[in-house]
PDB file of N, CA and C in Angstrom:
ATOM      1  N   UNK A   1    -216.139  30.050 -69.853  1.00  0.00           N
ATOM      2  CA  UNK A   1    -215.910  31.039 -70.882  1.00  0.00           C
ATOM      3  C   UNK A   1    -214.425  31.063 -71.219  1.00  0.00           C
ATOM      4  N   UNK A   2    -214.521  31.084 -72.342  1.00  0.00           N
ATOM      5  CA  UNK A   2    -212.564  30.751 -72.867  1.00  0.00           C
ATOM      6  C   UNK A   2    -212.608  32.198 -73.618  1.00  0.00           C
ATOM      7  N   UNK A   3    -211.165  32.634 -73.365  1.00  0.00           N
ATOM      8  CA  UNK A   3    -210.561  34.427 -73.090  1.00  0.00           C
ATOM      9  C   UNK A   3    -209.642  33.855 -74.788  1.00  0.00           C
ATOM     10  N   UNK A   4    -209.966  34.945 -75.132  1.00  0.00           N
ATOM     11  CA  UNK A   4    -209.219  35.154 -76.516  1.00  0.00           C
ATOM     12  C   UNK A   4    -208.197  35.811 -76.380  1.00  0.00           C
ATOM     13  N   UNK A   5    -207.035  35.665 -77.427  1.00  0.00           N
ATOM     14  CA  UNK A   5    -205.969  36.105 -77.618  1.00  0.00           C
ATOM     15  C   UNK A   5    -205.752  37.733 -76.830  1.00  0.00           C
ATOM     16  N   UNK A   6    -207.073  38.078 -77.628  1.00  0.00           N
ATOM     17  CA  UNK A   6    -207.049  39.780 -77.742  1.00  0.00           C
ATOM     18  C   UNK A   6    -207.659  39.941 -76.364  1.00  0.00           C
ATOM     19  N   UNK A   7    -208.154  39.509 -75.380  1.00  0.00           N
ATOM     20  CA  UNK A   7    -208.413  39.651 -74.518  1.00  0.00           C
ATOM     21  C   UNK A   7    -207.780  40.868 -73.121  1.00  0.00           C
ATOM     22  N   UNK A   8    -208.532  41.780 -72.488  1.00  0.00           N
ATOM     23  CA  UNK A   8    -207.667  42.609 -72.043  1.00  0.00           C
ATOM     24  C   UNK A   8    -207.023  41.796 -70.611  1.00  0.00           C
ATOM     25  N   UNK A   9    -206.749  40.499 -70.088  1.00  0.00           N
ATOM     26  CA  UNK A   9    -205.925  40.063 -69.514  1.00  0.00           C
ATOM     27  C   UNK A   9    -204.619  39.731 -70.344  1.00  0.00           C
ATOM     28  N   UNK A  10    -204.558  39.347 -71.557  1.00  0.00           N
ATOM     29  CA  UNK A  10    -203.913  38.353 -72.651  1.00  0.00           C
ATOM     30  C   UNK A  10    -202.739  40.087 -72.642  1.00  0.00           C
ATOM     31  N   UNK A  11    -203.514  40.718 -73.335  1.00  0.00           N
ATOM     32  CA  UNK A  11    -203.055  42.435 -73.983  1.00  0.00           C
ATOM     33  C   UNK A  11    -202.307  43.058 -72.404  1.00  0.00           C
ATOM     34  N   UNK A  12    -203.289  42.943 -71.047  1.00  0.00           N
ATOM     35  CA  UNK A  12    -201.991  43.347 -69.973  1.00  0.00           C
ATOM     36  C   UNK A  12    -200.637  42.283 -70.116  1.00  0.00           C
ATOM     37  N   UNK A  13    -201.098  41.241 -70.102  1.00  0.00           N
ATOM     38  CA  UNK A  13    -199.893  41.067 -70.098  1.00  0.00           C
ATOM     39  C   UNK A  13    -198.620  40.740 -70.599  1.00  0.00           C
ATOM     40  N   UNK A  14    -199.136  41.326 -72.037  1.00  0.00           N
ATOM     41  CA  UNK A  14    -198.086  41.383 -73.175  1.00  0.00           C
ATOM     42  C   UNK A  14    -197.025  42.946 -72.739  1.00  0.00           C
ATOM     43  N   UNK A  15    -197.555  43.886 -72.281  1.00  0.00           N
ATOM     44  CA  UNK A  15    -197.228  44.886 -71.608  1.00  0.00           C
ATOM     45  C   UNK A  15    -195.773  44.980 -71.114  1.00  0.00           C
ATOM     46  N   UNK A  16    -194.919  45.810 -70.824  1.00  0.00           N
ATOM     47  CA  UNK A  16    -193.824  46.048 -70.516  1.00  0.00           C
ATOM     48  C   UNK A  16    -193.739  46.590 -68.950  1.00  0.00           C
ATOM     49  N   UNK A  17    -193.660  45.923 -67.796  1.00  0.00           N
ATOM     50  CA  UNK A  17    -194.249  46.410 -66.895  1.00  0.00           C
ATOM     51  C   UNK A  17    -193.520  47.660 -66.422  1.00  0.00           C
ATOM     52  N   UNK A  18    -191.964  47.996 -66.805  1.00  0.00           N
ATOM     53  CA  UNK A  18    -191.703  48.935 -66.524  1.00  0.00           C
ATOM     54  C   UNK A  18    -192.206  50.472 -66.728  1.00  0.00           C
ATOM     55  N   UNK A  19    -192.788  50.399 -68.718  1.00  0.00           N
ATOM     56  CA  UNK A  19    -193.750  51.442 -69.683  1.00  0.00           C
ATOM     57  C   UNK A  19    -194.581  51.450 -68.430  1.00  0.00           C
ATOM     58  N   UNK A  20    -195.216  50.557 -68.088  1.00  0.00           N
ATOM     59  CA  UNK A  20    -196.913  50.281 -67.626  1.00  0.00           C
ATOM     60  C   UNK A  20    -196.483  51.313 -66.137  1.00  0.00           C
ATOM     61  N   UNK A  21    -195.627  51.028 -65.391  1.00  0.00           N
ATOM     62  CA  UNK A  21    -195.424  51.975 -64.262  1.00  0.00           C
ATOM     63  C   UNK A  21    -194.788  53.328 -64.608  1.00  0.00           C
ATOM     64  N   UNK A  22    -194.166  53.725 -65.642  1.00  0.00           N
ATOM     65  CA  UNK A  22    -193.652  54.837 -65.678  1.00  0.00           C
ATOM     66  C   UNK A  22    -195.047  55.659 -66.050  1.00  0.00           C
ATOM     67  N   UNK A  23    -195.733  55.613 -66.723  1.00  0.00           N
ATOM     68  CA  UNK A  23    -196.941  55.937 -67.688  1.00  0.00           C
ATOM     69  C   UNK A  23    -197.852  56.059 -66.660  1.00  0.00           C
ATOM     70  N   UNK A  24    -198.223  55.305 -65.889  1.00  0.00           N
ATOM     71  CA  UNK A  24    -199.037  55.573 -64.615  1.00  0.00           C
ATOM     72  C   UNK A  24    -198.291  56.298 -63.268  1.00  0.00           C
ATOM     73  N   UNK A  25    -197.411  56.059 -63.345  1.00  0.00           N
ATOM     74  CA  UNK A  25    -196.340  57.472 -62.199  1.00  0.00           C
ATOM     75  C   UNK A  25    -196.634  59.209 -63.016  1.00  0.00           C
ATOM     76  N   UNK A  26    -196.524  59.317 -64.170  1.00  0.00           N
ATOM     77  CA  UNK A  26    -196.564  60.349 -64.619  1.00  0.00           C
ATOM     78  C   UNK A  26    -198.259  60.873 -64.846  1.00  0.00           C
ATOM     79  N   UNK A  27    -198.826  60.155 -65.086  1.00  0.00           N
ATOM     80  CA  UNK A  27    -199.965  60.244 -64.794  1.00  0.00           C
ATOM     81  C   UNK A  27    -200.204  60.848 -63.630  1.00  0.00           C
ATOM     82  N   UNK A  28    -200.215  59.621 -62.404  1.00  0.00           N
ATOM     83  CA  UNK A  28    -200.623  59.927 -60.927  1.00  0.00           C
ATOM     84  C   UNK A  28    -200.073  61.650 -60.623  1.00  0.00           C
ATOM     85  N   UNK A  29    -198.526  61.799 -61.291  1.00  0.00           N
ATOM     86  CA  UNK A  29    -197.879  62.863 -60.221  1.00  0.00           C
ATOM     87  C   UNK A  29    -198.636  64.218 -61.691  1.00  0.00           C
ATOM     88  N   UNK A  30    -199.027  64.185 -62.828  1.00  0.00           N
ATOM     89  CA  UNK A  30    -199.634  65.009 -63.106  1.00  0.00           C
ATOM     90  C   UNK A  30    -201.198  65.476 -62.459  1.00  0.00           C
ATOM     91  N   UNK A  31    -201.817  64.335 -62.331  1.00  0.00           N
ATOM     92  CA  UNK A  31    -203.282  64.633 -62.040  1.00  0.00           C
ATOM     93  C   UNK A  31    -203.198  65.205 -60.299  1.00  0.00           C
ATOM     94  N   UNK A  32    -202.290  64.696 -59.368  1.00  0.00           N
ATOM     95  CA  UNK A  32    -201.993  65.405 -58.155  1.00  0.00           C
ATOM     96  C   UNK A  32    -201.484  67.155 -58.087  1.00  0.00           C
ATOM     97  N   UNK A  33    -200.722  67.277 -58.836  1.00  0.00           N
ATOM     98  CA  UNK A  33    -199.811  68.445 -58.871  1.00  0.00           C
ATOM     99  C   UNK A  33    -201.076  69.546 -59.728  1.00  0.00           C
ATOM    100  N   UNK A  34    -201.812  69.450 -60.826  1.00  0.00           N
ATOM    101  CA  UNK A  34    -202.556  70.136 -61.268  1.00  0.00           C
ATOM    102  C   UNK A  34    -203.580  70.614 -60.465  1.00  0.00           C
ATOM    103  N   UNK A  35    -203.998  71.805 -60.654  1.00  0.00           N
ATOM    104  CA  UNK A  35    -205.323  72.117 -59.545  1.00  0.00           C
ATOM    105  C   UNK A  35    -206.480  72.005 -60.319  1.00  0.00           C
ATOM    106  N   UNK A  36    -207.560  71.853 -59.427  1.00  0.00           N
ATOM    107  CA  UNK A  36    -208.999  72.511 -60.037  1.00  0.00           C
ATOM    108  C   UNK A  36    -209.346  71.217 -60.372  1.00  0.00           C
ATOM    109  N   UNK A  37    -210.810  71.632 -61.090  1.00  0.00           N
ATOM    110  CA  UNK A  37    -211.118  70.672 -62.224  1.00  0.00           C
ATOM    111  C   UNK A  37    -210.326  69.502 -62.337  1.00  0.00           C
ATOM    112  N   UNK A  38    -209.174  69.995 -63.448  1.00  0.00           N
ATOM    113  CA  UNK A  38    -208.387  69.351 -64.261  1.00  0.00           C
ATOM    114  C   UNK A  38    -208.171  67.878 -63.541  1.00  0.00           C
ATOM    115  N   UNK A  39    -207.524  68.627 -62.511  1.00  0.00           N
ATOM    116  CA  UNK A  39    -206.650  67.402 -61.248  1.00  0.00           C
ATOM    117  C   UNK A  39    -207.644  66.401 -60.976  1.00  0.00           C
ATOM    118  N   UNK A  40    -208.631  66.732 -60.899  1.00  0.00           N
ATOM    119  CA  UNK A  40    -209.415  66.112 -60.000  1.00  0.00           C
ATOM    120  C   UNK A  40    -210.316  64.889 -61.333  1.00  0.00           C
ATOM    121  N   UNK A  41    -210.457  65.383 -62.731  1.00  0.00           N
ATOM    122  CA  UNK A  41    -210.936  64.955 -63.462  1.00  0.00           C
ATOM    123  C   UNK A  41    -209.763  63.627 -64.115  1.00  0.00           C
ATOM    124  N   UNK A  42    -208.056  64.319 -63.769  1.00  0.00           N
ATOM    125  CA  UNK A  42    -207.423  63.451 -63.917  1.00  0.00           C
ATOM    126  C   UNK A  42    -207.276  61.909 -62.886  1.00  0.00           C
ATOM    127  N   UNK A  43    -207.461  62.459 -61.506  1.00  0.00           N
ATOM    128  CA  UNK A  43    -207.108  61.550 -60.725  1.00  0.00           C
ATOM    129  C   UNK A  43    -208.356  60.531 -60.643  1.00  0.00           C
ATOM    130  N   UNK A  44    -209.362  61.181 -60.904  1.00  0.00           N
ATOM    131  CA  UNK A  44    -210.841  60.252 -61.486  1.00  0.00           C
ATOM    132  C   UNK A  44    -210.385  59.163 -62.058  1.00  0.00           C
ATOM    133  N   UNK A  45    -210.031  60.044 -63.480  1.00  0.00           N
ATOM    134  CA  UNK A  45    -209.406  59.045 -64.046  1.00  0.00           C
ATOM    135  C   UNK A  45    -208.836  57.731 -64.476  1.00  0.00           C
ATOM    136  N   UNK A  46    -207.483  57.688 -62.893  1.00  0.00           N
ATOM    137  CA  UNK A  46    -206.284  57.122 -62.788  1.00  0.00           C
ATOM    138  C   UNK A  46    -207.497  56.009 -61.688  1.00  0.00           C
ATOM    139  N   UNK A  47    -208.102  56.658 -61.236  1.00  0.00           N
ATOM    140  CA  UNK A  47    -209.373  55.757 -60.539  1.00  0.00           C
ATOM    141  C   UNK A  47    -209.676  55.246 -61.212  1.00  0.00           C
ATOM    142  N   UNK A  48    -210.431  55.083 -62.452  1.00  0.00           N
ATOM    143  CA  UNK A  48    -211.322  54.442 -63.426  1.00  0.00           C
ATOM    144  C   UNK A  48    -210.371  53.352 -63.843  1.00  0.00           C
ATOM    145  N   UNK A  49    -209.144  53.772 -64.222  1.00  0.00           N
ATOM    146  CA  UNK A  49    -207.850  53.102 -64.451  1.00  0.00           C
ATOM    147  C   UNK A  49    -207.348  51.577 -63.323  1.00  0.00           C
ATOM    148  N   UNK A  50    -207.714  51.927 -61.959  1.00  0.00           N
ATOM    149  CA  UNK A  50    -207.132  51.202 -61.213  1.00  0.00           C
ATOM    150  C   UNK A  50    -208.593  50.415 -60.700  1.00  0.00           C
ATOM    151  N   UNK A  51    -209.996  50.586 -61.118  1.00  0.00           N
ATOM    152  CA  UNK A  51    -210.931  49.975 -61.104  1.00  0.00           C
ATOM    153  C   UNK A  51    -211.374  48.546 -61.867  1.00  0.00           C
ATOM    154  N   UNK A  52    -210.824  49.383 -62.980  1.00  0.00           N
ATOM    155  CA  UNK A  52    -211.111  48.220 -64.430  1.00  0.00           C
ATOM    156  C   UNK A  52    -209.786  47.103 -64.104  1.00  0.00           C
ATOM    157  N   UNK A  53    -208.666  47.445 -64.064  1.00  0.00           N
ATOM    158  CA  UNK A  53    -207.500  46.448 -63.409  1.00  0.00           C
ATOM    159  C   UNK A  53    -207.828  45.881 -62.005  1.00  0.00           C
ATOM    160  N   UNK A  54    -208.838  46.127 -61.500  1.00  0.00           N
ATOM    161  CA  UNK A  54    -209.186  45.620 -60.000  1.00  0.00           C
ATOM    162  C   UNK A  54    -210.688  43.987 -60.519  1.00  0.00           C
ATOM    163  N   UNK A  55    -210.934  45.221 -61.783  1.00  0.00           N
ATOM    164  CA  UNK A  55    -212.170  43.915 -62.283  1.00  0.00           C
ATOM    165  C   UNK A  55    -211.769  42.942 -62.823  1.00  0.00           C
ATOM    166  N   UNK A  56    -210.583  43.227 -63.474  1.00  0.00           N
ATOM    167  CA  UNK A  56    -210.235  42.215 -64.494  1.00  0.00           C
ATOM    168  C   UNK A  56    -209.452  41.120 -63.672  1.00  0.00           C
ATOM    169  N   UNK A  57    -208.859  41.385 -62.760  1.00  0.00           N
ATOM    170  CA  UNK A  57    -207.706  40.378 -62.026  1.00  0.00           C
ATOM    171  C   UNK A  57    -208.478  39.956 -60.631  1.00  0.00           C
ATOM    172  N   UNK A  58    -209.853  40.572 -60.774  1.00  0.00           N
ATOM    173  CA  UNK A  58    -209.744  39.742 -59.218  1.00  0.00           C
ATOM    174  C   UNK A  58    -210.009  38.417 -58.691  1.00  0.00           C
ATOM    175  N   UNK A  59    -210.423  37.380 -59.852  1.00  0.00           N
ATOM    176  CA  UNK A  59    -210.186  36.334 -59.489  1.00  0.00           C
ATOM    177  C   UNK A  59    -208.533  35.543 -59.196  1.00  0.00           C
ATOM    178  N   UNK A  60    -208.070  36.058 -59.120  1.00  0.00           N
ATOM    179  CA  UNK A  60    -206.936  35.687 -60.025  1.00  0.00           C
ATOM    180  C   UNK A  60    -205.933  36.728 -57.958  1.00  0.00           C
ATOM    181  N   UNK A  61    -206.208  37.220 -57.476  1.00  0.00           N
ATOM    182  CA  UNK A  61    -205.601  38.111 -56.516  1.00  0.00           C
ATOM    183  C   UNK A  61    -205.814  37.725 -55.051  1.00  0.00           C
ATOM    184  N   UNK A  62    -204.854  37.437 -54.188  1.00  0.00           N
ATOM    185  CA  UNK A  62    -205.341  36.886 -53.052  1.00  0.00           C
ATOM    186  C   UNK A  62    -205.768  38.098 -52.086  1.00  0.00           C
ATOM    187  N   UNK A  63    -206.692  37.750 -51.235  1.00  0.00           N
ATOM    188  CA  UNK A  63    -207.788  38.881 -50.357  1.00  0.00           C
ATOM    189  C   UNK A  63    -206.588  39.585 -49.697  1.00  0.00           C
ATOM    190  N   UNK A  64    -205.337  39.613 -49.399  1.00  0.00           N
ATOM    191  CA  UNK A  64    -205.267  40.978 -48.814  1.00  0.00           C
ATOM    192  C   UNK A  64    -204.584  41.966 -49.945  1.00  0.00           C
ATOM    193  N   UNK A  65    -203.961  41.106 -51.698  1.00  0.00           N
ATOM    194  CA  UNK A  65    -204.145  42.030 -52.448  1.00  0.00           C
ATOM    195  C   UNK A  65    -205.281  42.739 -53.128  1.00  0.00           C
ATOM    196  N   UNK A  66    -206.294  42.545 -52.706  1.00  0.00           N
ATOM    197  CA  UNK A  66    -207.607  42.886 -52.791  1.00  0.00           C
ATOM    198  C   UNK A  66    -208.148  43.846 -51.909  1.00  0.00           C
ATOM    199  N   UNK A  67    -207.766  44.142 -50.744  1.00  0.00           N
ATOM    200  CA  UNK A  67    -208.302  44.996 -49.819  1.00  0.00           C
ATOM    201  C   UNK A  67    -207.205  46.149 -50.303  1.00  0.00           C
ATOM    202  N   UNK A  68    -205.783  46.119 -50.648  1.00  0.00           N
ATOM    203  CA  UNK A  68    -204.876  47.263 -50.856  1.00  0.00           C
ATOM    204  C   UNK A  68    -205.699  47.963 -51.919  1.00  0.00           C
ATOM    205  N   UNK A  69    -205.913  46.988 -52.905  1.00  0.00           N
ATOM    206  CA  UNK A  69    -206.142  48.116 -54.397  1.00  0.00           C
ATOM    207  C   UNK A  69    -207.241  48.392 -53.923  1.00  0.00           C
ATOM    208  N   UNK A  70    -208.387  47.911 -53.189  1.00  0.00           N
ATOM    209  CA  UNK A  70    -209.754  48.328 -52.819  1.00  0.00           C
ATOM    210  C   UNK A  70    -209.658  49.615 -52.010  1.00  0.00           C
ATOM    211  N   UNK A  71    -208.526  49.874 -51.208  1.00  0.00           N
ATOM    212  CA  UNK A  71    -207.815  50.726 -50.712  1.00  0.00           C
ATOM    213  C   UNK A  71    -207.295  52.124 -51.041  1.00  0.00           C
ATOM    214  N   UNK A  72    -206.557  51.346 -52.652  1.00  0.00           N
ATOM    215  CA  UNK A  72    -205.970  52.200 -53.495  1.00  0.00           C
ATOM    216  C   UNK A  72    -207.184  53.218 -54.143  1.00  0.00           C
ATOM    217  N   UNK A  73    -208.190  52.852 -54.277  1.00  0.00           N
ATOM    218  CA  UNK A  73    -209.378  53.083 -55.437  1.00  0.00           C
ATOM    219  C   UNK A  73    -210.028  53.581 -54.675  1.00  0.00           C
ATOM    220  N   UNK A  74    -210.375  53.721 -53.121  1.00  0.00           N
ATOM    221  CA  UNK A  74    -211.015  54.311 -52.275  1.00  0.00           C
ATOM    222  C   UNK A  74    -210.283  55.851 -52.093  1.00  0.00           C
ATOM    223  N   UNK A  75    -209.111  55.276 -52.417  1.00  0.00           N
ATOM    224  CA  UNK A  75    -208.220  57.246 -51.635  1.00  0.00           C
ATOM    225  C   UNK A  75    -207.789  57.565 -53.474  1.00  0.00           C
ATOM    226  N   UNK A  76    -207.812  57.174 -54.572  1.00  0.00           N
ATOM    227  CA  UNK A  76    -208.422  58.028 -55.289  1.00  0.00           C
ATOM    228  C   UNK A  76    -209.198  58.669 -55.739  1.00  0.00           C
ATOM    229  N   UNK A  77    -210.473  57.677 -55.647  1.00  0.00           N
ATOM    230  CA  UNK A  77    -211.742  58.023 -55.762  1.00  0.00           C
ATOM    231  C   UNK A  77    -212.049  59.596 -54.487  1.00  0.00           C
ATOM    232  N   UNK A  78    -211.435  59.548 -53.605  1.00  0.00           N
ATOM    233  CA  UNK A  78    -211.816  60.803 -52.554  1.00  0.00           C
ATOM    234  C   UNK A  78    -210.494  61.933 -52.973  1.00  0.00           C
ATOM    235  N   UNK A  79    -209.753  61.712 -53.183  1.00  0.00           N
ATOM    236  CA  UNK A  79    -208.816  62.601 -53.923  1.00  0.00           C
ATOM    237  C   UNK A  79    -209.728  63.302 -55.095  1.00  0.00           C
ATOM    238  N   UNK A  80    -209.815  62.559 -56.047  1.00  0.00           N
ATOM    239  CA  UNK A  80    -210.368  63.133 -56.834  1.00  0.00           C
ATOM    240  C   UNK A  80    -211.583  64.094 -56.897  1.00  0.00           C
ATOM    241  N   UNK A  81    -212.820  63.989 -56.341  1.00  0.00           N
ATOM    242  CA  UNK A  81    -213.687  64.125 -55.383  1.00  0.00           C
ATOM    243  C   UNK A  81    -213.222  65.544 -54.761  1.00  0.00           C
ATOM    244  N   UNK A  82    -212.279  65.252 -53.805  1.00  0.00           N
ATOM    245  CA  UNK A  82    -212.100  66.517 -52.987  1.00  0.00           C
ATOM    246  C   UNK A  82    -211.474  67.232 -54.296  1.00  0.00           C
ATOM    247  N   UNK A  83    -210.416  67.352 -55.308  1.00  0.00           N
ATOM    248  CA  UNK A  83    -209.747  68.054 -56.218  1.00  0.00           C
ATOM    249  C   UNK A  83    -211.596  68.736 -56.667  1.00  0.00           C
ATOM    250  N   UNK A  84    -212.308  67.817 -57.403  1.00  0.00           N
ATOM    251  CA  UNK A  84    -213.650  68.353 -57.590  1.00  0.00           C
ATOM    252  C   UNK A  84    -214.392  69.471 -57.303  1.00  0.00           C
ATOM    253  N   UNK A  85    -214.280  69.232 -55.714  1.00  0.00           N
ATOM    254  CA  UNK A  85    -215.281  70.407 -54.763  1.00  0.00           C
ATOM    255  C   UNK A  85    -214.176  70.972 -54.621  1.00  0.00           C
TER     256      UNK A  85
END
Protein backbone atom coordinates (compact mmCIF):
# COMPACT_ATOMS: atom_id res chain seq x y z
CA UNK A 1 0.00 0.00 0.00
CA UNK A 2 1.68 3.35 -1.10
CA UNK A 3 0.88 6.45 1.60
CA UNK A 4 -0.04 9.67 -0.10
CA UNK A 5 1.23 12.97 0.27
CA UNK A 6 -1.70 13.87 2.58
CA UNK A 7 -1.22 11.02 4.56
CA UNK A 8 -1.36 11.39 8.46
CA UNK A 9 2.40 10.05 8.73
CA UNK A 10 3.47 12.52 5.63
CA UNK A 11 1.16 15.64 7.67
CA UNK A 12 3.08 14.47 11.28
CA UNK A 13 5.81 15.02 9.91
CA UNK A 14 5.60 18.19 8.24
CA UNK A 15 4.84 19.39 11.91
CA UNK A 16 7.02 21.64 13.99
CA UNK A 17 8.04 19.42 16.72
CA UNK A 18 8.54 22.06 19.12
CA UNK A 19 4.33 23.53 18.34
CA UNK A 20 3.64 19.65 18.51
CA UNK A 21 5.13 19.48 22.27
CA UNK A 22 4.13 22.76 23.53
CA UNK A 23 0.35 22.10 22.40
CA UNK A 24 0.38 18.71 23.99
CA UNK A 25 2.20 20.02 27.41
CA UNK A 26 -0.63 22.49 27.68
CA UNK A 27 -3.03 20.18 26.98
CA UNK A 28 -1.68 17.37 29.37
CA UNK A 29 -1.15 20.14 32.32
CA UNK A 30 -4.83 21.49 31.53
CA UNK A 31 -6.72 18.18 31.47
CA UNK A 32 -4.63 17.18 34.93
CA UNK A 33 -5.14 20.42 36.87
CA UNK A 34 -9.05 20.61 35.96
CA UNK A 35 -11.41 18.54 38.13
CA UNK A 36 -14.42 16.43 37.52
CA UNK A 37 -15.77 15.42 34.38
CA UNK A 38 -13.95 17.92 32.44
CA UNK A 39 -10.34 16.57 33.46
CA UNK A 40 -11.02 13.37 33.02
CA UNK A 41 -12.88 13.80 29.56
CA UNK A 42 -9.74 15.86 28.72
CA UNK A 43 -7.08 13.43 29.68
CA UNK A 44 -9.28 10.71 27.69
CA UNK A 45 -8.65 12.66 25.26
CA UNK A 46 -4.83 13.28 25.27
CA UNK A 47 -5.26 9.25 25.44
CA UNK A 48 -7.09 8.99 22.21
CA UNK A 49 -4.32 11.42 21.07
CA UNK A 50 -1.36 9.24 22.13
CA UNK A 51 -3.27 6.00 20.79
CA UNK A 52 -3.79 7.03 17.20
CA UNK A 53 0.19 8.20 17.23
CA UNK A 54 0.92 4.71 18.79
CA UNK A 55 -1.15 3.21 15.56
CA UNK A 56 0.25 5.10 13.11
CA UNK A 57 4.12 4.65 13.94
CA UNK A 58 4.24 1.35 15.17
CA UNK A 59 5.77 -0.27 12.54
CA UNK A 60 8.20 2.02 12.19
CA UNK A 61 9.22 1.98 16.55
CA UNK A 62 11.56 -0.35 18.16
CA UNK A 63 9.84 -2.75 21.08
CA UNK A 64 11.05 -0.97 24.00
CA UNK A 65 9.70 2.35 22.35
CA UNK A 66 6.64 0.50 22.19
CA UNK A 67 6.19 -0.78 25.64
CA UNK A 68 6.85 3.17 27.00
CA UNK A 69 3.98 4.69 24.92
CA UNK A 70 1.99 1.36 25.64
CA UNK A 71 2.86 2.53 29.07
CA UNK A 72 2.13 6.05 28.42
CA UNK A 73 -1.58 5.17 27.16
CA UNK A 74 -2.10 2.74 30.00
CA UNK A 75 -1.56 5.59 32.90
CA UNK A 76 -3.69 7.88 30.85
CA UNK A 77 -6.22 5.83 30.02
CA UNK A 78 -6.51 5.14 34.20
CA UNK A 79 -6.02 8.79 34.94
CA UNK A 80 -8.64 9.60 33.03
CA UNK A 81 -10.93 6.89 34.25
CA UNK A 82 -10.18 7.65 37.83
CA UNK A 83 -10.77 11.80 36.98
CA UNK A 84 -14.26 10.00 35.65
CA UNK A 85 -15.40 8.12 38.82
Amino acid sequence: MQRTQNSLPARLARQNPTTVFLVTLLVALVAFFTPGVLGGLLTLLLAAGVAALLVTTWAVQTPPTRVIRLLVLTLLVTAGLVKLL
